[in-house]
C-alpha atoms as a PDB file:
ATOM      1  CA  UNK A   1       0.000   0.000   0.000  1.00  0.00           C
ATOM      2  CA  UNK A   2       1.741   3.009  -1.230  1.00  0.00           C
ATOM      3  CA  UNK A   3       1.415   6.380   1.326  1.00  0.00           C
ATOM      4  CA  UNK A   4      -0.528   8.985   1.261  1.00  0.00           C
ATOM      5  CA  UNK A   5       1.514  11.674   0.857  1.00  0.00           C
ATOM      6  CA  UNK A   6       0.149  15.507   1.531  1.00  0.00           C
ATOM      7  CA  UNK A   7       1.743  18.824   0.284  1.00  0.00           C
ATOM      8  CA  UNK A   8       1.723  22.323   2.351  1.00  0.00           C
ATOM      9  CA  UNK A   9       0.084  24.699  -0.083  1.00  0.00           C
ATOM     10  CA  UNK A  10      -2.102  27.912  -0.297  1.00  0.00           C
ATOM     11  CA  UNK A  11      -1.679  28.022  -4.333  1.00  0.00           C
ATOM     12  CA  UNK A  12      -4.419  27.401  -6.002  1.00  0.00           C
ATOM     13  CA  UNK A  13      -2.509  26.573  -9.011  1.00  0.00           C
ATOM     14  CA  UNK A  14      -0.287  24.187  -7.265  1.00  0.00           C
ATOM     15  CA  UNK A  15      -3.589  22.920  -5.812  1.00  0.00           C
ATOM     16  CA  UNK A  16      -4.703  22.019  -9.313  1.00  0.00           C
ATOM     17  CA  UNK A  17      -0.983  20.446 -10.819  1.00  0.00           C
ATOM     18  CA  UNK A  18      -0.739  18.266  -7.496  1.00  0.00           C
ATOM     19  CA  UNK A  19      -4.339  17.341  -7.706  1.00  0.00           C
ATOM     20  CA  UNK A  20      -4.132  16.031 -11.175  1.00  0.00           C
ATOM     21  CA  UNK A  21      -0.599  13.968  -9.902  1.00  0.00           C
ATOM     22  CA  UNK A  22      -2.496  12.267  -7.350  1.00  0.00           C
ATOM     23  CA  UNK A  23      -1.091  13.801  -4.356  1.00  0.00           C
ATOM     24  CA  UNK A  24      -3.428  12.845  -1.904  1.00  0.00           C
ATOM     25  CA  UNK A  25      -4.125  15.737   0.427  1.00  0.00           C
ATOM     26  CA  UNK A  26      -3.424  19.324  -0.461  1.00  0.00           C
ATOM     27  CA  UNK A  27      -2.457  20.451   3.438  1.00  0.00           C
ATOM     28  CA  UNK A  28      -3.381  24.145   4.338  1.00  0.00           C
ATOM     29  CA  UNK A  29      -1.776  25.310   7.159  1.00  0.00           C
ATOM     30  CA  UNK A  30      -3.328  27.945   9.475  1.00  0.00           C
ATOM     31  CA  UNK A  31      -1.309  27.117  12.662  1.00  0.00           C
ATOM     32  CA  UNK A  32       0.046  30.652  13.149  1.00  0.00           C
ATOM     33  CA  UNK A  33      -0.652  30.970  17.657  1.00  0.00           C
ATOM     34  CA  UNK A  34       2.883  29.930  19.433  1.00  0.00           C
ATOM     35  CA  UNK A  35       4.419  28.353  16.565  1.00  0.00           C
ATOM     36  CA  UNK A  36       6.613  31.760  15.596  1.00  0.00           C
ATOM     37  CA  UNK A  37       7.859  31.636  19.051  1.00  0.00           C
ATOM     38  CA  UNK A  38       9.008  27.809  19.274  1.00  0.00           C
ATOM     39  CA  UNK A  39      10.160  27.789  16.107  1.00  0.00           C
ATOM     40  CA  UNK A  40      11.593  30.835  14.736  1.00  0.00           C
ATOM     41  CA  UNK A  41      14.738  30.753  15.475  1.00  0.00           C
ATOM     42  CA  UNK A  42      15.221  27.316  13.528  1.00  0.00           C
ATOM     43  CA  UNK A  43      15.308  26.876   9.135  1.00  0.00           C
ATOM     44  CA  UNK A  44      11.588  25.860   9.393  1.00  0.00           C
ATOM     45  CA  UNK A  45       8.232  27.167   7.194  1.00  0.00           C
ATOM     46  CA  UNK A  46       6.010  28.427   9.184  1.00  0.00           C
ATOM     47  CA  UNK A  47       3.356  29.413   6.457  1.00  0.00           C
ATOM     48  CA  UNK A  48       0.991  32.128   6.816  1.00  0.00           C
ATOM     49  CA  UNK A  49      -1.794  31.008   4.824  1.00  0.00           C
ATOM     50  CA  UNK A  50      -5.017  32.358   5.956  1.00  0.00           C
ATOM     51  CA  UNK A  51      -8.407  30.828   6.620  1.00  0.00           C
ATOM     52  CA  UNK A  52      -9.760  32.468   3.387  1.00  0.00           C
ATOM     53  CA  UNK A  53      -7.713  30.480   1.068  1.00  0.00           C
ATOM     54  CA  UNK A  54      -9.790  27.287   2.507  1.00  0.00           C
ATOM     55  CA  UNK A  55     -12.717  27.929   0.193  1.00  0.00           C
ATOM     56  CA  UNK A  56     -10.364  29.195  -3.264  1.00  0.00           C
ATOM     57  CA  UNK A  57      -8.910  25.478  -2.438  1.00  0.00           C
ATOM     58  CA  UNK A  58     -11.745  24.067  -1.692  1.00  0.00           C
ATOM     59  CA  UNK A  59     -13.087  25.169  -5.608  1.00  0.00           C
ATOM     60  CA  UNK A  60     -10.285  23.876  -7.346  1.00  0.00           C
ATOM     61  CA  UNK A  61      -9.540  20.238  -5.890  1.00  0.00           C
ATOM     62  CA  UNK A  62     -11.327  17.530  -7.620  1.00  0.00           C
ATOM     63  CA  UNK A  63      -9.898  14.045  -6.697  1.00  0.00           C
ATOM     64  CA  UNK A  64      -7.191  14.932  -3.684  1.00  0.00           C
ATOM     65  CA  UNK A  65      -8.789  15.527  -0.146  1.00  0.00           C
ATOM     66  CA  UNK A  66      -8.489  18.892   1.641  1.00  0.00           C
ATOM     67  CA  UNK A  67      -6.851  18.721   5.097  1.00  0.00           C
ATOM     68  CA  UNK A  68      -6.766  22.280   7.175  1.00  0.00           C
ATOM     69  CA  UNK A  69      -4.044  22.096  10.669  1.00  0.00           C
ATOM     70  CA  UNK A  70      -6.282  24.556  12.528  1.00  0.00           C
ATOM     71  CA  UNK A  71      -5.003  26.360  15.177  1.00  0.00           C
ATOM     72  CA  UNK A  72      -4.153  25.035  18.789  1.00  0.00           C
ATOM     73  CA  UNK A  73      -7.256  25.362  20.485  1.00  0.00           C
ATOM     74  CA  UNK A  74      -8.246  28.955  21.696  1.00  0.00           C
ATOM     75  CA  UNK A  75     -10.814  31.469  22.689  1.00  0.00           C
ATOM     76  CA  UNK A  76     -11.927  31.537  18.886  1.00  0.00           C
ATOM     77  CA  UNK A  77     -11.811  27.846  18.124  1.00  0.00           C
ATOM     78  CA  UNK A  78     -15.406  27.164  17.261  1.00  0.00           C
ATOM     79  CA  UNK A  79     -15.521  29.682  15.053  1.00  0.00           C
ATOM     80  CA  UNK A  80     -12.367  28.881  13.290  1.00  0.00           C
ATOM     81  CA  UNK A  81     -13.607  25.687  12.895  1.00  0.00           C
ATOM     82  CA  UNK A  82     -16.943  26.168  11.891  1.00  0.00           C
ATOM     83  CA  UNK A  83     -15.828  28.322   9.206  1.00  0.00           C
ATOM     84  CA  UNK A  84     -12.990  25.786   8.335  1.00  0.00           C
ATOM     85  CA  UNK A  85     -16.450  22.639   8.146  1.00  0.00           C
ATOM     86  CA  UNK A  86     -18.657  25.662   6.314  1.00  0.00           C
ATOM     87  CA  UNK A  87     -15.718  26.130   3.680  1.00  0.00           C
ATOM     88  CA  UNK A  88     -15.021  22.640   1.947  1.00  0.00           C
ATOM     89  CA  UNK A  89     -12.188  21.205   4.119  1.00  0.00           C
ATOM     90  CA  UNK A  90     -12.218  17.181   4.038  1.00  0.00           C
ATOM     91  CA  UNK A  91     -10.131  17.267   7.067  1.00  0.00           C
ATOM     92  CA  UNK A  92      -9.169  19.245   9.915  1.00  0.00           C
ATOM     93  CA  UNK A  93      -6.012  18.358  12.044  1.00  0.00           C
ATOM     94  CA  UNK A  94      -5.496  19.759  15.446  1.00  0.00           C
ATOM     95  CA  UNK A  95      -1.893  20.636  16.421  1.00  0.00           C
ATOM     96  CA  UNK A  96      -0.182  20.908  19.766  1.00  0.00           C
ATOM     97  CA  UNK A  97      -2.547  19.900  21.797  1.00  0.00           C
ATOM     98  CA  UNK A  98      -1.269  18.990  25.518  1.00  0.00           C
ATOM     99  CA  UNK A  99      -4.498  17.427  27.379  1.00  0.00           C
ATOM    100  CA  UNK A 100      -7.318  15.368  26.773  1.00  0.00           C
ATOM    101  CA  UNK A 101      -9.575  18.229  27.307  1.00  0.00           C
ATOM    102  CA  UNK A 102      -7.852  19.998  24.367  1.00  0.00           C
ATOM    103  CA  UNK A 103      -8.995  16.807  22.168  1.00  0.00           C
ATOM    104  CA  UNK A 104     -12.383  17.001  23.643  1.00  0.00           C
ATOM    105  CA  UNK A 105     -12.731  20.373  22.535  1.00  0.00           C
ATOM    106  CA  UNK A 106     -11.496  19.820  19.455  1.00  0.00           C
ATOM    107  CA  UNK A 107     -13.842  16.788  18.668  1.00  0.00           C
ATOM    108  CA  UNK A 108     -17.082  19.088  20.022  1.00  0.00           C
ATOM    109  CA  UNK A 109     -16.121  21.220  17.825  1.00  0.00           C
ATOM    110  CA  UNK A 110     -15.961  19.376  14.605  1.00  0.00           C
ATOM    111  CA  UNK A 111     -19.124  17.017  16.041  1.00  0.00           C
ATOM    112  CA  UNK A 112     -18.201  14.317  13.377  1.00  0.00           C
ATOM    113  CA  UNK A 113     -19.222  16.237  10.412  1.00  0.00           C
ATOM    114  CA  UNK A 114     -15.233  16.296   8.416  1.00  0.00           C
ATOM    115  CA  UNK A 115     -12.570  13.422   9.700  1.00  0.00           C
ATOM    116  CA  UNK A 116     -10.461  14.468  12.308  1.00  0.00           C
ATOM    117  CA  UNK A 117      -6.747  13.924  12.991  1.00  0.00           C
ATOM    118  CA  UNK A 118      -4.334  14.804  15.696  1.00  0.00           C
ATOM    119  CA  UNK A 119      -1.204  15.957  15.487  1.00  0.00           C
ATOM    120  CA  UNK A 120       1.211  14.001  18.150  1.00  0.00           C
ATOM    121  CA  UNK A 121       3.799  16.590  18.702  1.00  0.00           C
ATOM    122  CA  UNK A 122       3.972  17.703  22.421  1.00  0.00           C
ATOM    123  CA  UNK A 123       5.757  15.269  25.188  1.00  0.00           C
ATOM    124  CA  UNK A 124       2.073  16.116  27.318  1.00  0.00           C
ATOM    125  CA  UNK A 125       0.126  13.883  24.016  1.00  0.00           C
ATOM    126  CA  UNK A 126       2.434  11.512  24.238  1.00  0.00           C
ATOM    127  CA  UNK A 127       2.391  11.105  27.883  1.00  0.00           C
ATOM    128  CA  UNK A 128      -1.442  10.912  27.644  1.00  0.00           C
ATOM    129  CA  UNK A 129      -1.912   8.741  24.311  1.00  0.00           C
ATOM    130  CA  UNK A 130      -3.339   5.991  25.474  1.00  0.00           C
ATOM    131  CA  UNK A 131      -6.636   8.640  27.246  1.00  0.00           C
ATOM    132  CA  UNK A 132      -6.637  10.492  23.951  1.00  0.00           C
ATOM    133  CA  UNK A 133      -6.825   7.707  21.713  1.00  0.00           C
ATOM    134  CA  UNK A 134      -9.375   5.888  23.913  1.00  0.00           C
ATOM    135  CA  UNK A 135     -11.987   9.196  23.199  1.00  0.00           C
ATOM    136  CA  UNK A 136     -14.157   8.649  20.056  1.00  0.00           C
ATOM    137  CA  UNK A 137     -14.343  10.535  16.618  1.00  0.00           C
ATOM    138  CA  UNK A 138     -10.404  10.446  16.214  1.00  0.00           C
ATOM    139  CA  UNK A 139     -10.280   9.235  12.318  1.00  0.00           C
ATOM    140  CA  UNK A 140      -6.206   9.561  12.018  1.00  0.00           C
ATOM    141  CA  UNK A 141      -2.958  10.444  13.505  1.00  0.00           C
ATOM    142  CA  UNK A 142      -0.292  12.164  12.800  1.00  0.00           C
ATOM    143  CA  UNK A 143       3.936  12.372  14.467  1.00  0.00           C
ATOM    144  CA  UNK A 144       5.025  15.825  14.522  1.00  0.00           C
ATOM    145  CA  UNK A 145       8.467  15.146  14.490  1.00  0.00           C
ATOM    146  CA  UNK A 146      10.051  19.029  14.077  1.00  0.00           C
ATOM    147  CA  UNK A 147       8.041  20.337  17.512  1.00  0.00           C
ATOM    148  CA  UNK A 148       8.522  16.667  19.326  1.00  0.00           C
ATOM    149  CA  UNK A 149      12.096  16.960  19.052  1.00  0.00           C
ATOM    150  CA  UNK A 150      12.423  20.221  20.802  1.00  0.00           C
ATOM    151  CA  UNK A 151       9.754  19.192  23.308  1.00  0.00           C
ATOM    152  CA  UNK A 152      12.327  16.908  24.128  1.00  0.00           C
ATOM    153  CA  UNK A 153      15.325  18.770  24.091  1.00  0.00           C
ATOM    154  CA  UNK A 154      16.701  16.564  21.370  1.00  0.00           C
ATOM    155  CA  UNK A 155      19.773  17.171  18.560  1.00  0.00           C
ATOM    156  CA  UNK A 156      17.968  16.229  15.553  1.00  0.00           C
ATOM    157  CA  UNK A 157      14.316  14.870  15.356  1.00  0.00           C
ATOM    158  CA  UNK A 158      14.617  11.666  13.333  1.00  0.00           C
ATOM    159  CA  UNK A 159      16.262  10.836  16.610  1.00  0.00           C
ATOM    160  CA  UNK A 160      12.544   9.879  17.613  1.00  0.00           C
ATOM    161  CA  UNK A 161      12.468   6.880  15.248  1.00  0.00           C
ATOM    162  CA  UNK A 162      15.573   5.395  17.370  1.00  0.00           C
ATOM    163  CA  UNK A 163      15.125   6.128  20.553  1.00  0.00           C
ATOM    164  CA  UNK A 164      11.772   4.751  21.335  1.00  0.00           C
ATOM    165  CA  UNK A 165       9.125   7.479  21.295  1.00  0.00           C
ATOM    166  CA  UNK A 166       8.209   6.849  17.516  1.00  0.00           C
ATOM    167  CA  UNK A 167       8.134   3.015  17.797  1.00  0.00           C
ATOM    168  CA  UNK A 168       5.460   3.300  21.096  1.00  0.00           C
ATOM    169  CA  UNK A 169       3.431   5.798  19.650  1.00  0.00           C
ATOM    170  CA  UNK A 170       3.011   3.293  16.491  1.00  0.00           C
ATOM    171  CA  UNK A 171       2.235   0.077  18.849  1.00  0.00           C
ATOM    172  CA  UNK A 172      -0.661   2.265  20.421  1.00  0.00           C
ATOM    173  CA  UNK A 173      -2.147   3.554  17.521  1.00  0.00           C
ATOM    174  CA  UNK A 174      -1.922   0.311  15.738  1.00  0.00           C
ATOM    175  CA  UNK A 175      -3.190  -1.467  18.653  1.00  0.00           C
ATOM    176  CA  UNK A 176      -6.194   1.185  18.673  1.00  0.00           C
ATOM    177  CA  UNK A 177      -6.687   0.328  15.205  1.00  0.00           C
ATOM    178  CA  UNK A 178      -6.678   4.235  14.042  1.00  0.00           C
ATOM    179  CA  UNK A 179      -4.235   5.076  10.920  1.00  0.00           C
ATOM    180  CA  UNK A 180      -1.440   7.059  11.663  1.00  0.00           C
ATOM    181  CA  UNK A 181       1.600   9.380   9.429  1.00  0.00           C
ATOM    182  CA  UNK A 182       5.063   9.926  10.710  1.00  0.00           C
ATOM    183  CA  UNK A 183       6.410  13.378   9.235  1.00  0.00           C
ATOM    184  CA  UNK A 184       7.720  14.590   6.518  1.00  0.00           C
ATOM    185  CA  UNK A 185      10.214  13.002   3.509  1.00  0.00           C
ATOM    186  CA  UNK A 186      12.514  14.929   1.016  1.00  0.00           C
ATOM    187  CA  UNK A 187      13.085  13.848  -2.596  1.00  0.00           C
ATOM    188  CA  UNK A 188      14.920  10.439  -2.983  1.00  0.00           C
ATOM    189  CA  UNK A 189      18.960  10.913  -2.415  1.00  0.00           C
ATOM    190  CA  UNK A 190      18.018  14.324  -0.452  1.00  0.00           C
ATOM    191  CA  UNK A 191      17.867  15.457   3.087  1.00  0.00           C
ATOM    192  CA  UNK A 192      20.363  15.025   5.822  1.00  0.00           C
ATOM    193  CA  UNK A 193      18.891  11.788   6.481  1.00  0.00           C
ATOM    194  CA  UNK A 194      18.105  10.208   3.333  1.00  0.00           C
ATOM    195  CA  UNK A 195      14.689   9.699   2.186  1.00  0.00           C
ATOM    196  CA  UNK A 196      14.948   6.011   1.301  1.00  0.00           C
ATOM    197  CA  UNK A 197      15.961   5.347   4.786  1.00  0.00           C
ATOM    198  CA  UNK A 198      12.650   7.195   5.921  1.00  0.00           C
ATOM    199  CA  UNK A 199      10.504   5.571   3.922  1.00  0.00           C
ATOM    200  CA  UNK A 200      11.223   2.263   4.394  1.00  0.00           C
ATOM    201  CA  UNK A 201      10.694   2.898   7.842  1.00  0.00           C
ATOM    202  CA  UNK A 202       7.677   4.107   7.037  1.00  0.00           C
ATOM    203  CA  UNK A 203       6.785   0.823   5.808  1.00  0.00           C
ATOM    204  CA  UNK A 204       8.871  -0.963   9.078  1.00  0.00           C
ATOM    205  CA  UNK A 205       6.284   0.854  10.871  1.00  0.00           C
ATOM    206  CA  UNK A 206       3.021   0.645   9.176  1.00  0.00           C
ATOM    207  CA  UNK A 207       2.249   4.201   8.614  1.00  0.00           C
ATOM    208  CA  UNK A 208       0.539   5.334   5.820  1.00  0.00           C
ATOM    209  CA  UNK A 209       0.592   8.918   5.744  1.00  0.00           C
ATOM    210  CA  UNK A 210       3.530  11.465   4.860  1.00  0.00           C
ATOM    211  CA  UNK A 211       4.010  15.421   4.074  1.00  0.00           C
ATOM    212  CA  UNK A 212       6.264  16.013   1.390  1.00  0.00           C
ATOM    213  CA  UNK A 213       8.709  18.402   2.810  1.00  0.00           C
ATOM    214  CA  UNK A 214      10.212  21.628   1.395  1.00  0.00           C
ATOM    215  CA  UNK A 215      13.014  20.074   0.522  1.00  0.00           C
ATOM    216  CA  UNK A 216      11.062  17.115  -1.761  1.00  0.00           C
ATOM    217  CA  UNK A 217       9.991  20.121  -4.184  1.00  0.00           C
ATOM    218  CA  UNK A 218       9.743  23.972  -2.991  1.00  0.00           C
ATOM    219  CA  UNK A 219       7.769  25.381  -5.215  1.00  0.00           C
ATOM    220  CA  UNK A 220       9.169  28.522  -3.763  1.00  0.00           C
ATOM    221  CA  UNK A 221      12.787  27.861  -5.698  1.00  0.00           C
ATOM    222  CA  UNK A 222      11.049  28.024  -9.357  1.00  0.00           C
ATOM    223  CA  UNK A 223      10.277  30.649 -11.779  1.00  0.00           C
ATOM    224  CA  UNK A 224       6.740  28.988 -13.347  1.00  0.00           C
ATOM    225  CA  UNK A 225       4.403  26.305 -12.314  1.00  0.00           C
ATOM    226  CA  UNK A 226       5.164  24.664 -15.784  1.00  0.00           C
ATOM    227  CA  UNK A 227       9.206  24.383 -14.155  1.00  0.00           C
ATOM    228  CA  UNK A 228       7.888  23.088 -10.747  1.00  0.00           C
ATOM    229  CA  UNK A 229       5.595  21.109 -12.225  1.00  0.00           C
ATOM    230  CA  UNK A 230       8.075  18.833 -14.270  1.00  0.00           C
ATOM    231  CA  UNK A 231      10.332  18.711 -11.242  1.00  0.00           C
ATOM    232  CA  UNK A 232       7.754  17.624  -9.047  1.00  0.00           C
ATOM    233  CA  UNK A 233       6.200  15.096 -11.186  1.00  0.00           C
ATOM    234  CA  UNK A 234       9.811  13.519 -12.068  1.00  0.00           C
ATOM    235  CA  UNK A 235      10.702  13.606  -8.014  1.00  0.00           C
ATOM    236  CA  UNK A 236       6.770  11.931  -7.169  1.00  0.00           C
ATOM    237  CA  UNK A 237       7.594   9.378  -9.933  1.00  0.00           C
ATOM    238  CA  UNK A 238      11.165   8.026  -8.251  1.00  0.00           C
ATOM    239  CA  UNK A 239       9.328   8.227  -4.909  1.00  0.00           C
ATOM    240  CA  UNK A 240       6.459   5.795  -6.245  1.00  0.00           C
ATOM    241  CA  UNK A 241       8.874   3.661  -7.745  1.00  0.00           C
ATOM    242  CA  UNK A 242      10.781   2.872  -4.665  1.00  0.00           C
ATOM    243  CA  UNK A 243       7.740   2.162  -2.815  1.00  0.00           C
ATOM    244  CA  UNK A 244       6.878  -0.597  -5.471  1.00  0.00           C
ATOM    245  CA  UNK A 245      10.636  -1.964  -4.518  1.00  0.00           C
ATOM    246  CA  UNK A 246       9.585  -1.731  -0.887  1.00  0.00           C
ATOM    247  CA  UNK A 247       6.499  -3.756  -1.336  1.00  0.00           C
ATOM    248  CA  UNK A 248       8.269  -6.971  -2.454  1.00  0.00           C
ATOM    249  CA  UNK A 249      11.120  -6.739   0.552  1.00  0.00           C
ATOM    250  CA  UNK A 250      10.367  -8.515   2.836  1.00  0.00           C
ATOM    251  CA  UNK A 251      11.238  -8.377   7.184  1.00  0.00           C
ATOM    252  CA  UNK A 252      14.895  -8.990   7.324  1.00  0.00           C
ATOM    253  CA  UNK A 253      15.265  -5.850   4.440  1.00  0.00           C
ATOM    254  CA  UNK A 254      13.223  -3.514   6.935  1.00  0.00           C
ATOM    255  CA  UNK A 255      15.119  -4.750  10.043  1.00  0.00           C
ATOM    256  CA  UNK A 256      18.405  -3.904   8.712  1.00  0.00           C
ATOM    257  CA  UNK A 257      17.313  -0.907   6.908  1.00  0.00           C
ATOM    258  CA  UNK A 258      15.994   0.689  11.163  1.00  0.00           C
ATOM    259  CA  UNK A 259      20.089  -0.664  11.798  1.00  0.00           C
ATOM    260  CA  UNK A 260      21.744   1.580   9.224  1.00  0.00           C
ATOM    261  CA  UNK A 261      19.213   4.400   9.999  1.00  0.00           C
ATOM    262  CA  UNK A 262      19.859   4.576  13.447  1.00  0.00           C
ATOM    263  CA  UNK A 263      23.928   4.954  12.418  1.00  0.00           C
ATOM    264  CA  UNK A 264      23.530   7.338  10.143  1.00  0.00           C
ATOM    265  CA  UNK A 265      21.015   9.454  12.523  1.00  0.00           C
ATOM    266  CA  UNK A 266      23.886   8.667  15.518  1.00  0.00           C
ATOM    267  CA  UNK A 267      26.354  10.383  13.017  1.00  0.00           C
ATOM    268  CA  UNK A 268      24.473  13.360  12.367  1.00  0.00           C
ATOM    269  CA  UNK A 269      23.370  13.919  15.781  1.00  0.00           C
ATOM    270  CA  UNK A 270      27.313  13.519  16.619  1.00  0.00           C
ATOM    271  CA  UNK A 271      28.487  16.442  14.281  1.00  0.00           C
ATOM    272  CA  UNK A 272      25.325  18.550  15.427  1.00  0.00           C
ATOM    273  CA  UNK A 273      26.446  18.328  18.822  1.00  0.00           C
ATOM    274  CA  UNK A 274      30.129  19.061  18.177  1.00  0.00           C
ATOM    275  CA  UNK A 275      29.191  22.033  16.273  1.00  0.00           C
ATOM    276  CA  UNK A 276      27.893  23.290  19.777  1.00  0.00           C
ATOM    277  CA  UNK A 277      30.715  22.958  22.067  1.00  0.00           C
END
């Protein structure tokens, strides 16, 4: 089963190109409260869509599904997310959430009328899963590795698919029989950590959801949608490719893949941290 994989976009015309790809999930991202302050002093996007660009969206996707990240929850929640329901989103994700009331919020809120999914990225979720997970109208999960990380104080966040916290959270959601995504990927043969490790863990795992990061294709680096458009679909076709490798390997491939993962992730965290002394 190949992943769903979900693009961060406000474009309508990269709405449309990724929508006739097959790109699953055209992600809008309205998270705007707290995130400039825990993240803006790292090489992150923090996107400043707005919630009118939910119904322009909404109007051009045919086949892909429309997921909205909402903000945290706040004073003006419902009617964020009433307008987000009133406006054509498929799906709303809530992020950095830190208590079971937070969740229950969220759900009255949404009141079962789009799918819901919840963004894992706070130590506080994953402390709680197993209370959050046990409420109902929770339709899919998500591992925010980027905020995680630095919840944790860690060098590097693909540390979380070595050290444990990745690998529980995936036994509990699997065990509560709710589909889950780990992250984002780069292209194939890019990112510090290269992709092809990632996605065979991926399939290791059993997740079967992904965000294509900035680095798989930014549209941001081309001149004209017919440039990023070629790029993209060439990069999406490798991608698919491997996965069709990855679904004829079979256990022992997987296991040793999560072995040279964890020493390449051991070496990067190694020159991160000697860059700091």
């Amino acid at each position: 089963m190949a992943l769903k994989l979900m693009y961060i976009t406000n474009h309508t015309g990269i709405a449309q190109i990724l929508d006739g790809y097959g790109v699953d999930r055209i992600f809008l991202d309205l998270e705007i409260i707290g995130k400039e302050k825990r993240q803006g002093h790292l090489d992150t996007v923090i996107s400043r869509h707005s919630i009118e660009d939910v119904a322009p969206l909404r109007n051009v996707i045919h086949e892909s599904k429309l997921l909205v990240r909402c903000n945290p929850i706040h004073e003006n929640s419902k009617a964020e997310i009433e307008k987000i329901i009133c406006d054509g989103a498929d799906i709303i994700m809530l992020p950095y959430f830190k208590s079971v009331n937070e969740v229950e919020a969220f759900l009255e809120c949404v009141k079962g009328r789009v799918k819901t999914n919840l963004l894992f990225e706070t130590p506080e979720a994953v402390e709680q899963a197993d209370k959050i997970l046990k409420l109902g109208g929770i339709d899919e999960v998500h591992i925010g590795l980027n905020d995680l990380h630095l919840g944790y104080g860690l060098a590097f966040m693909f540390e979380l698919m070595i050290n444990g916290t990745v690998e529980n959270l995936c036994e509990k959601f699997r065990e509560y029989h709710i589909p889950f995504g780990i992250g984002g990927i780069a292209a194939l043969n890019k990112g510090a950590l290269p992709a092809e490790y990632i996605i065979a863990e991926h399939y290791r795992l059993g997740s079967e959801c992904a965000i294509l990061s900035r680095s798989f294709c930014n549209a941001k680096n081309f001149n004209t949608l017919t440039d990023f458009a070629v790029v993209f679909l060439q990069r999406l076709t490798e991608m698919k490719g491997y996965e069709k490798v990855l679904a004829n390997e079979n256990s022992a491939f997987f296991e040793n893949n999560h072995v040279m993962m964890e020493e390449r992730i051991k070496e990067i965290v190694g020159r991160i941290k000697s860059t700091k002394k």
